[in-house]
Protein backbone atom coordinates (compact mmCIF):
# COMPACT_ATOMS: atom_id res chain seq x y z
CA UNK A 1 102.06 85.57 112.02
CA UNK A 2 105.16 87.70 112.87
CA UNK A 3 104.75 90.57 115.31
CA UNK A 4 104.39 94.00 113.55
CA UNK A 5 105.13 97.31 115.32
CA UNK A 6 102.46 99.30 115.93
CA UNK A 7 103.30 102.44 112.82
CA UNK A 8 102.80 99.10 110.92
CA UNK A 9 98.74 99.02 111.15
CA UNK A 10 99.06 103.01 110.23
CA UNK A 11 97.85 103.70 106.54
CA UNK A 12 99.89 103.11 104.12
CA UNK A 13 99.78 107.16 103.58
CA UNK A 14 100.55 107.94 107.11
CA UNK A 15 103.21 104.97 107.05
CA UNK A 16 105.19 107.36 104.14
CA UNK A 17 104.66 110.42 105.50
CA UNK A 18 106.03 108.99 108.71
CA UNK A 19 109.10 107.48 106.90
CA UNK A 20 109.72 111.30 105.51
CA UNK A 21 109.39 112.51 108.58
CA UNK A 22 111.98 110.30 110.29
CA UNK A 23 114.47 111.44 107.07
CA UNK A 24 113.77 114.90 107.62
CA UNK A 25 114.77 114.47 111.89
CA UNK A 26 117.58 112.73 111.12
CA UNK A 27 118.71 115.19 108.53
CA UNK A 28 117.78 118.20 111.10
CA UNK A 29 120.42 116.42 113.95
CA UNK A 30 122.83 115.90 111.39
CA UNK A 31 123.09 119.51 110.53
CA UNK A 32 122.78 120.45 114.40
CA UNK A 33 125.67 118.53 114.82
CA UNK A 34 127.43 120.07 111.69
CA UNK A 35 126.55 123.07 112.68
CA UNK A 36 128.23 122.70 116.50
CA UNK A 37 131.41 121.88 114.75
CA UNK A 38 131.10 124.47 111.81
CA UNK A 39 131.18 127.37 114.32
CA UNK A 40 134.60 126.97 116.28
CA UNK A 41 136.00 125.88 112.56
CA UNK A 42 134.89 128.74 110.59
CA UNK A 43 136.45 130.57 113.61
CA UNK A 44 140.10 128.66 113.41
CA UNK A 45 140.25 129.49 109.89
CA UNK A 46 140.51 132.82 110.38
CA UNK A 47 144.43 132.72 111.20
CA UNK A 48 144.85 131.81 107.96
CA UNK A 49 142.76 133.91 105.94
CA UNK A 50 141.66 136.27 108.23
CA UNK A 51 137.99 137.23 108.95
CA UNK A 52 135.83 136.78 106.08
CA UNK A 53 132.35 137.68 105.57
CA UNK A 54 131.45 133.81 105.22
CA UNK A 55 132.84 133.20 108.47
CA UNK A 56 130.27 135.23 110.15
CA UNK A 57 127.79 134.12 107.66
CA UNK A 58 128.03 130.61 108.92
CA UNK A 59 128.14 131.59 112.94
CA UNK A 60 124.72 133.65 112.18
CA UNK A 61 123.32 130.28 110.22
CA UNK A 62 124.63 128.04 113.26
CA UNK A 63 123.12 130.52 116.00
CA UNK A 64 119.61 130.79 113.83
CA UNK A 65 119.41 126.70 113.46
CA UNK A 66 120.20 126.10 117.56
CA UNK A 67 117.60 128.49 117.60
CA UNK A 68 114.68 126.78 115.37
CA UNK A 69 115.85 123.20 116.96
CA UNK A 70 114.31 124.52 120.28
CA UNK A 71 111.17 125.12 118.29
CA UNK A 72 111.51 122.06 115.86
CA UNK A 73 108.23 120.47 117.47
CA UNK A 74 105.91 123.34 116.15
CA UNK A 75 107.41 123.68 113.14
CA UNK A 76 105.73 121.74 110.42
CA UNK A 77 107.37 119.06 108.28
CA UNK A 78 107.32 120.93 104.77
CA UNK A 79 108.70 123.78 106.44
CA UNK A 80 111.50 121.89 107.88
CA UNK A 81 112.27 120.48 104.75
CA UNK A 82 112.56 123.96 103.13
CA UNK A 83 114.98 125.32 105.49
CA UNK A 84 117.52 122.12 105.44
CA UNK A 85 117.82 122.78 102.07
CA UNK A 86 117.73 126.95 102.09
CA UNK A 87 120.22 126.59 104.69
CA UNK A 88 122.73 123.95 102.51
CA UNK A 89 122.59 126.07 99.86
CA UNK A 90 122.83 129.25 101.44
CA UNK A 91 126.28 127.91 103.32
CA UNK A 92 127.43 126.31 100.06
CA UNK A 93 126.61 129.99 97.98
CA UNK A 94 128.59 131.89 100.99
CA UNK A 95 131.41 129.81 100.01
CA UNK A 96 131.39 130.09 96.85
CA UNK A 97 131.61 133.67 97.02
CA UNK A 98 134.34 133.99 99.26
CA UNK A 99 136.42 130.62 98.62
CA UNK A 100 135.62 129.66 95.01
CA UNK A 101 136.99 126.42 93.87
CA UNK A 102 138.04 126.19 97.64
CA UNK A 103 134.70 126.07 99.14
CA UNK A 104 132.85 122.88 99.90
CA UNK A 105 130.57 123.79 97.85
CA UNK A 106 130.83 120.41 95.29
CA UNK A 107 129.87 118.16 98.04
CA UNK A 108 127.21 120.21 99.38
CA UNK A 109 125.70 120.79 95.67
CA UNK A 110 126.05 116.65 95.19
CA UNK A 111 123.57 116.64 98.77
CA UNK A 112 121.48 119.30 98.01
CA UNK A 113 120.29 118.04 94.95
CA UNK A 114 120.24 114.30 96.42
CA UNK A 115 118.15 115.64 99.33
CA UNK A 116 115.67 117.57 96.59
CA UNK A 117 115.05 114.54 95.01
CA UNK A 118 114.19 112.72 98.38
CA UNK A 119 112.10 115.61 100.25
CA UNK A 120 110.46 117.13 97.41
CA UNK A 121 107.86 116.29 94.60
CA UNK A 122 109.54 115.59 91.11
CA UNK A 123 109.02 118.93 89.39
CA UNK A 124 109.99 121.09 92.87
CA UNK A 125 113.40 118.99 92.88
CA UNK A 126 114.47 119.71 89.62
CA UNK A 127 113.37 123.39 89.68
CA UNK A 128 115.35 123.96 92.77
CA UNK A 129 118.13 122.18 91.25
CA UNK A 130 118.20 123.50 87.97
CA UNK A 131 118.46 126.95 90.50
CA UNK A 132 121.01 125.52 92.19
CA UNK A 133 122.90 124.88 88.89
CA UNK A 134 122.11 128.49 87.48
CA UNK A 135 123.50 130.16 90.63
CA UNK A 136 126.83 128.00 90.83
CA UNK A 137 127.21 128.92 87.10
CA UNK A 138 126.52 132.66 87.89
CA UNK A 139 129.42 132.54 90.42
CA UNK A 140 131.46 130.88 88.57
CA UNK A 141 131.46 133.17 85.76
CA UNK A 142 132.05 136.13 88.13
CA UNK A 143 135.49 134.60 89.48
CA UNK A 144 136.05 133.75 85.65
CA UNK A 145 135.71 137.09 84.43
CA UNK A 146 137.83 138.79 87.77
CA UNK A 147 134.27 140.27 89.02
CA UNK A 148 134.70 138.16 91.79
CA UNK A 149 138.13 137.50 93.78
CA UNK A 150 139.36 135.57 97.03
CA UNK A 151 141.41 137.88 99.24
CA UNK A 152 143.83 135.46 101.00
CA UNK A 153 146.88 133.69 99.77
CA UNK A 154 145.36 130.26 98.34
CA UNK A 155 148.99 128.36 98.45
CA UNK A 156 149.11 129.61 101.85
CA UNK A 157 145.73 128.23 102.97
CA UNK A 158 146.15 124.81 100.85
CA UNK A 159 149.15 124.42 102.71
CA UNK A 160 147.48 125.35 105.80
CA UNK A 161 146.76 122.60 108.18
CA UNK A 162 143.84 123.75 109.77
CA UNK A 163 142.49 124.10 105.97
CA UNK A 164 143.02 120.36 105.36
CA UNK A 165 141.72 119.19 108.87
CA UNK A 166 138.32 121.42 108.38
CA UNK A 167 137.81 119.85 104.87
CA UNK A 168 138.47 116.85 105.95
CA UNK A 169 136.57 117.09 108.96
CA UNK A 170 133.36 118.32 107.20
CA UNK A 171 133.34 116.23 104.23
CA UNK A 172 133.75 112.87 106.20
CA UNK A 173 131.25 114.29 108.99
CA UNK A 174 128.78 115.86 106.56
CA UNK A 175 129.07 112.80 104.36
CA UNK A 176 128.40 110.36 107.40
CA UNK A 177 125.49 111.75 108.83
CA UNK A 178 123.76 112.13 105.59
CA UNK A 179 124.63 108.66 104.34
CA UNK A 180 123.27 107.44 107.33
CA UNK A 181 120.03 109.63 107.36
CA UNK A 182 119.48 108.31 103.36
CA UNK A 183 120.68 104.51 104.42
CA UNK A 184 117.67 104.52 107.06
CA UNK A 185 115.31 105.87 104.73
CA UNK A 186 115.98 103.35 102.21
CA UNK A 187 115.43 100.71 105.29
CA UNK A 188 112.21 101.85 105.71
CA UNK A 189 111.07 102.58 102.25
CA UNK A 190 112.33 98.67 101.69
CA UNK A 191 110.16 97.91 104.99
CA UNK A 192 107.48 99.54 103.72
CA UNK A 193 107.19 98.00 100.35
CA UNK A 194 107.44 94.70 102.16
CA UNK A 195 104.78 95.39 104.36
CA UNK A 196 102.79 96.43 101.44
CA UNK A 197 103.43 92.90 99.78
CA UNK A 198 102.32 91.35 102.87
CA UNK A 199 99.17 93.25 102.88
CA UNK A 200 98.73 92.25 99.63
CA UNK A 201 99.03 88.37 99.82
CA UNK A 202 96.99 89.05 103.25
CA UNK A 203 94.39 90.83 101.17
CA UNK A 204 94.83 87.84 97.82
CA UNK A 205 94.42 85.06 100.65
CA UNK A 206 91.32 86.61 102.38
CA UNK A 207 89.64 86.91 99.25
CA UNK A 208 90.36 83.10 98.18
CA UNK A 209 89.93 81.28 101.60
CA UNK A 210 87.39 80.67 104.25
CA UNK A 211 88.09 83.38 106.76
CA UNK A 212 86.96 81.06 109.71
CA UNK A 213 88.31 77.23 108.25
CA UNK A 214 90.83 78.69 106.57
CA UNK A 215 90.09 76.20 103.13
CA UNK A 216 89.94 77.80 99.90
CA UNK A 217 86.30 79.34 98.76
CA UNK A 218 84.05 77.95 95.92
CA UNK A 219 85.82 80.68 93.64
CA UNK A 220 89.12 79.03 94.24
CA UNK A 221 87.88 75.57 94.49
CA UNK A 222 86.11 76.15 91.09
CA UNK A 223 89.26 77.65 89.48
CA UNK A 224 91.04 74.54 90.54
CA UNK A 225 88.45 72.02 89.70
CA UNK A 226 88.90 74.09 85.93
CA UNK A 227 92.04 73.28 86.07
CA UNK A 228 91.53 69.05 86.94
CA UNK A 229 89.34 69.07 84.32
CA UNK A 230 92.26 70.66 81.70
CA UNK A 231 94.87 68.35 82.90
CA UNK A 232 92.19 65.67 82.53
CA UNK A 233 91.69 65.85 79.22
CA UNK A 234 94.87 66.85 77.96
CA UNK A 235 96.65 63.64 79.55
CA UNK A 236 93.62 61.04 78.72
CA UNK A 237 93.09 60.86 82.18
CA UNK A 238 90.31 61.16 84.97
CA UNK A 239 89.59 63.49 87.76
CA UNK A 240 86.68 63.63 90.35
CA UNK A 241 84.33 65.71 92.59
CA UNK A 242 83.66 65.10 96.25
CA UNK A 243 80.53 67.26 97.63
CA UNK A 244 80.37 66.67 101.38
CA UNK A 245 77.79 68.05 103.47
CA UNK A 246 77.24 67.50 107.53
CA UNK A 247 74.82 65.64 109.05
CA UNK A 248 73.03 67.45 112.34
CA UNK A 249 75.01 70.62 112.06
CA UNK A 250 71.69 72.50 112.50
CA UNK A 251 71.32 70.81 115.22
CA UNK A 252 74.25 71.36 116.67
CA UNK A 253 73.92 75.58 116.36
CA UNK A 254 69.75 75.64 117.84
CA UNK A 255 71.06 73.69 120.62
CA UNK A 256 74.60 74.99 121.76
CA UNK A 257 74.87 78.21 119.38
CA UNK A 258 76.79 79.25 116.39
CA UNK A 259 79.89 79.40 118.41
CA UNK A 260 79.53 75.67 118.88
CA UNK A 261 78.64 75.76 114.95
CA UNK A 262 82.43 77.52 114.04
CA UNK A 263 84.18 75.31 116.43
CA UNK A 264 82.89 72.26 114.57
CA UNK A 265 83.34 73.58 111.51
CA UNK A 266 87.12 74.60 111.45
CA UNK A 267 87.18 71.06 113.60
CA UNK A 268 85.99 69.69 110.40
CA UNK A 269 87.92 71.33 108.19
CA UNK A 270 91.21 70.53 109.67
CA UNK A 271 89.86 66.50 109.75
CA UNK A 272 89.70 67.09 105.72
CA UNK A 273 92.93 68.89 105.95
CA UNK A 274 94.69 65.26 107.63
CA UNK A 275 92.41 62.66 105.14
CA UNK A 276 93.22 64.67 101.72
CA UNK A 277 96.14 64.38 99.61
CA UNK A 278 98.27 67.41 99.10
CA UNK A 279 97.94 67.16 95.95
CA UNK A 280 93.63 67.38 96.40
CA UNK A 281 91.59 70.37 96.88
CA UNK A 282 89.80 70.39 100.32
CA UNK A 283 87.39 73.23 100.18
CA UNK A 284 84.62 75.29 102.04
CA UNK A 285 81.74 76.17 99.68
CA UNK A 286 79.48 77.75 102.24
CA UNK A 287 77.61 76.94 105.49
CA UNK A 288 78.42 73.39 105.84
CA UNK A 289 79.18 72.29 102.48
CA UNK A 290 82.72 71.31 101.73
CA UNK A 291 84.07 69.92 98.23
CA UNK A 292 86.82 67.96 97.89
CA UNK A 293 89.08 67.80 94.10
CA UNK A 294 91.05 65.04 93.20
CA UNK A 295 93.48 66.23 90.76
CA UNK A 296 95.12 63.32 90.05
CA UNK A 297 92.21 60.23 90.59
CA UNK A 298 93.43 56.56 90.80
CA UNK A 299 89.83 55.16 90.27
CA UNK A 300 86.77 54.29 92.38
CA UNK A 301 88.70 52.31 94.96
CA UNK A 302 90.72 55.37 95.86
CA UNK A 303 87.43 57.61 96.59
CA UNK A 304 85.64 55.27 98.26
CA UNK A 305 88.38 55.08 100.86
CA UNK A 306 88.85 58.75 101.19
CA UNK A 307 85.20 58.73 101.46
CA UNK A 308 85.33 56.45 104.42
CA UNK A 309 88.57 58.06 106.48
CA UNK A 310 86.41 61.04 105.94
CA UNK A 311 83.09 59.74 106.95
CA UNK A 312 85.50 57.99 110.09
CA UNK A 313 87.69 61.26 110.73
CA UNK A 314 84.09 63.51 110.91
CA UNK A 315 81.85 61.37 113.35
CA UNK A 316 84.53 61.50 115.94
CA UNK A 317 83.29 63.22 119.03
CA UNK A 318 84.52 66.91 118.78
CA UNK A 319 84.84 68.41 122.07
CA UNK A 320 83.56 71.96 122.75
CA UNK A 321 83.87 73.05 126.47
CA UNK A 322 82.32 71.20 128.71
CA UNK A 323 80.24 68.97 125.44
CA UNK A 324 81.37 66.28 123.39
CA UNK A 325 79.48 67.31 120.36
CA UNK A 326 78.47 64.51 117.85
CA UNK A 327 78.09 64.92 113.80
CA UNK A 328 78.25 63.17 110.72
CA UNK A 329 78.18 63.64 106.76
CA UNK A 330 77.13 62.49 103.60
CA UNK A 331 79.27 62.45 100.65
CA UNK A 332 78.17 62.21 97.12
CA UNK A 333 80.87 61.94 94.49
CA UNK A 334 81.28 62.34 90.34
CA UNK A 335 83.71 61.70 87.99
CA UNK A 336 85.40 63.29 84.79
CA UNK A 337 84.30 62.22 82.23
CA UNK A 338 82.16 59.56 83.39
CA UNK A 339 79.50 61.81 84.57
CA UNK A 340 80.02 64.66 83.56
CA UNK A 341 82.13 66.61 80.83
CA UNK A 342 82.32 70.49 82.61
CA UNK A 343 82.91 71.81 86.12
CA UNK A 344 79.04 72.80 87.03
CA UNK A 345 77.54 69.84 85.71
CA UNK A 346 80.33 67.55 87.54
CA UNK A 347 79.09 69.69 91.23
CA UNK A 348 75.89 69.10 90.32
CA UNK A 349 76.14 65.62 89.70
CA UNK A 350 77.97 65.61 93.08
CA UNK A 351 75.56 67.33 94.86
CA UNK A 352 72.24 65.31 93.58
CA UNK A 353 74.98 61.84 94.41
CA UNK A 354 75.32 63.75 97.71
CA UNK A 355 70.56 64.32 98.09
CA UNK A 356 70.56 60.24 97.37
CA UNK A 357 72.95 59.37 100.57
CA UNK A 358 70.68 62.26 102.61
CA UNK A 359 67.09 60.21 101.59
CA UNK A 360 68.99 56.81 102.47
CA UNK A 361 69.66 57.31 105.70
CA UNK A 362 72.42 59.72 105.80
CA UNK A 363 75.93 59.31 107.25
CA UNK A 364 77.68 57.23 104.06
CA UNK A 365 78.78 58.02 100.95
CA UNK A 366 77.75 57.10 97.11
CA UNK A 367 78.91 57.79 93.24
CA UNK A 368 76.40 59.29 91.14
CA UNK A 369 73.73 57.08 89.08
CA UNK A 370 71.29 58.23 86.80
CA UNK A 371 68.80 55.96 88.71
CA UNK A 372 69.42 58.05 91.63
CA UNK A 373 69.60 61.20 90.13
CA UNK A 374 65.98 61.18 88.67
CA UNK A 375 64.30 61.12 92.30
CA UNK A 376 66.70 63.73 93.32
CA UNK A 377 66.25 67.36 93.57
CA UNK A 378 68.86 69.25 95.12
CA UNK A 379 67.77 72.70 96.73
């Protein structure tokens, strides 16, 4: 398993909230630092067009955001939120009003209704955007209709090279720091969805394997012993069912504990993990009952040497501390469709196969029998 940073074990509604307010930060500095340039610019403008009542407009916003950043920790998150976007759209509506078509106010209407769409629920973002909108259109029919004038020489100020240089200068700075705000919030939106699909195979796994072997569960196992059976009969073929339960693991926890018990059991497991094919099923059923599928069965020969490497691989010594611990199992085995012709009858036929090697003496294998089967009765 990879490492995961701590905010990754946070909820995955405390993980978003957290993602927002990273955006939000970012978008605060961005506009500090706007803001430090906006001042001395709005102020170098004015020997072009002489003092205008944006100009001071902008100095007052500038002063009243230093201000709030040196409270920014006590102010909450929505709130935040709000005022980035009051204060975008109050600079872009004082420069409308006094530059018109020479404002910035088309960039800063393209952000403001970007950022909406990002900070705010669906129907708050397009109410303050359809505002937004209504507004632009108010001031546009004012300048339209003569209501509303600019007072300086426009050819002088678009031939002005301060007036270039501040456009410039805010619409690659502005544009910058708030492509690089959004860019990290879609980083961690895309982290976040695939730490959700993580947690969700996690979660998919857990629920279809042994949490201490690590081997798929009897729902699993069964779902893939449905699926021998299918392939089974639609290629003319046979599968079969290995049910494989240990010999003295009671034993084994009374004596040393059911920490000893776990440690032979995932010991176990990964034994049946080396012996099986990939293309078998080695599962945990419960306690110490395993089952083993073969999907694709070669015949009789093919168990019964399976059934021996595993009968071999589990009475090795297992070692646990300062104890070699000894154990062994008996394995009782059916076959589709010789015994059986459906998944519970085939584990049951396994299982009772499985009683007749316990009341023989244990420790070996055997295929199910009728003859055995009638003076068996599995618990």
């Amino acid at each position: 398993m990879g490492h995961h940073s701590k905010s990754s074990h946070l909820p995955q509604e405390l993980r978003w909230e957290s993602i927002q307010d990273n955006l939000i930060e970012r978008l605060w500095n961005a506009l500090v630092v706007l803001a430090a340039v906006g001042m001395p610019a709005s102020v170098a403008r004015t020997f072009v067009t002489g003092w205008m009542p944006a100009y001071g407009f902008h100095i007052a916003i500038a002063f009243v955001f230093f201000v709030l950043t040196l409270f920014r920790n006590r102010v909450p998150t929505k709130v935040k939120a709000t005022l980035i976007v009051s204060l975008l759209a109050a600079v872009a509506f004082s420069g409308l009003l006094n530059f018109g078509l020479f404002s910035q106010a088309g960039v800063i209407s393209v952000v403001f209704v970007l950022l909406c769409g990002i900070m705010f629920d669906r129907r708050t973002a397009i109410l303050l955007s359809v505002a937004f909108v209504v507004a632009i259109v108010g001031v546009a029919f004012g300048f339209s209709s003569g209501r509303l004038q600019i007072t300086f020489d426009a050819n002088l100020y678009a031939r002005s090279s301060i007036g270039w240089i501040f456009m410039m200068l805010v619409a690659l700075l502005f544009g910058t720091l708030v492509a690089t705000a959004v860019a990290a919030y879609r980083n961690s939106i895309r982290t976040l969805l695939l730490e959700i699909e993580q947690q969700r195979d996690e979660i998919e796994h857990q629920a279809f394997h042994d949490r201490l072997t690590g081997l798929p569960t009897l729902q699993l196992a069964s779902d893939r012993l449905e699926m021998a059976i299918n392939a089974a009969k639609r290629n003319s073929r046979k599968c079969a069912l290995m049910f494989i339960d240990l010999d003295g693991f009671k034993k084994i926890n009374d004596t040393f504990g059911h920490e000893a018990g776990d440690a032979v059991l995932i010991e176990v497991a990964n034994r049946l993990k080396d012996v099986v094919r990939i293309s078998d099923t080695a599962s945990r059923i419960g306690g110490d009952e395993f089952l083993v599928i073969f999907g694709e069965f070669e015949g009789r020969d093919q168990a019964s040497e399976t059934a021996q490497r595993i009968i071999r691989a589990v009475s090795r010594p297992i070692p646990y501390k300062e104890h070699q611990l000894s154990i062994s199992c008996s394995i009782g085995i059916a076959i589709f469709p010789d015994h059986a012709t459906d998944a519970h009858t085939l584990r049951r036929s396994a299982d009772m196969a499985m009683y007749a090697v316990k009341r023989s003496g244990k420790n070996s294998f055997a295929f199910f029998s009728e003859d055995k089967a009638r003076d068996v009765t599995p618990s």
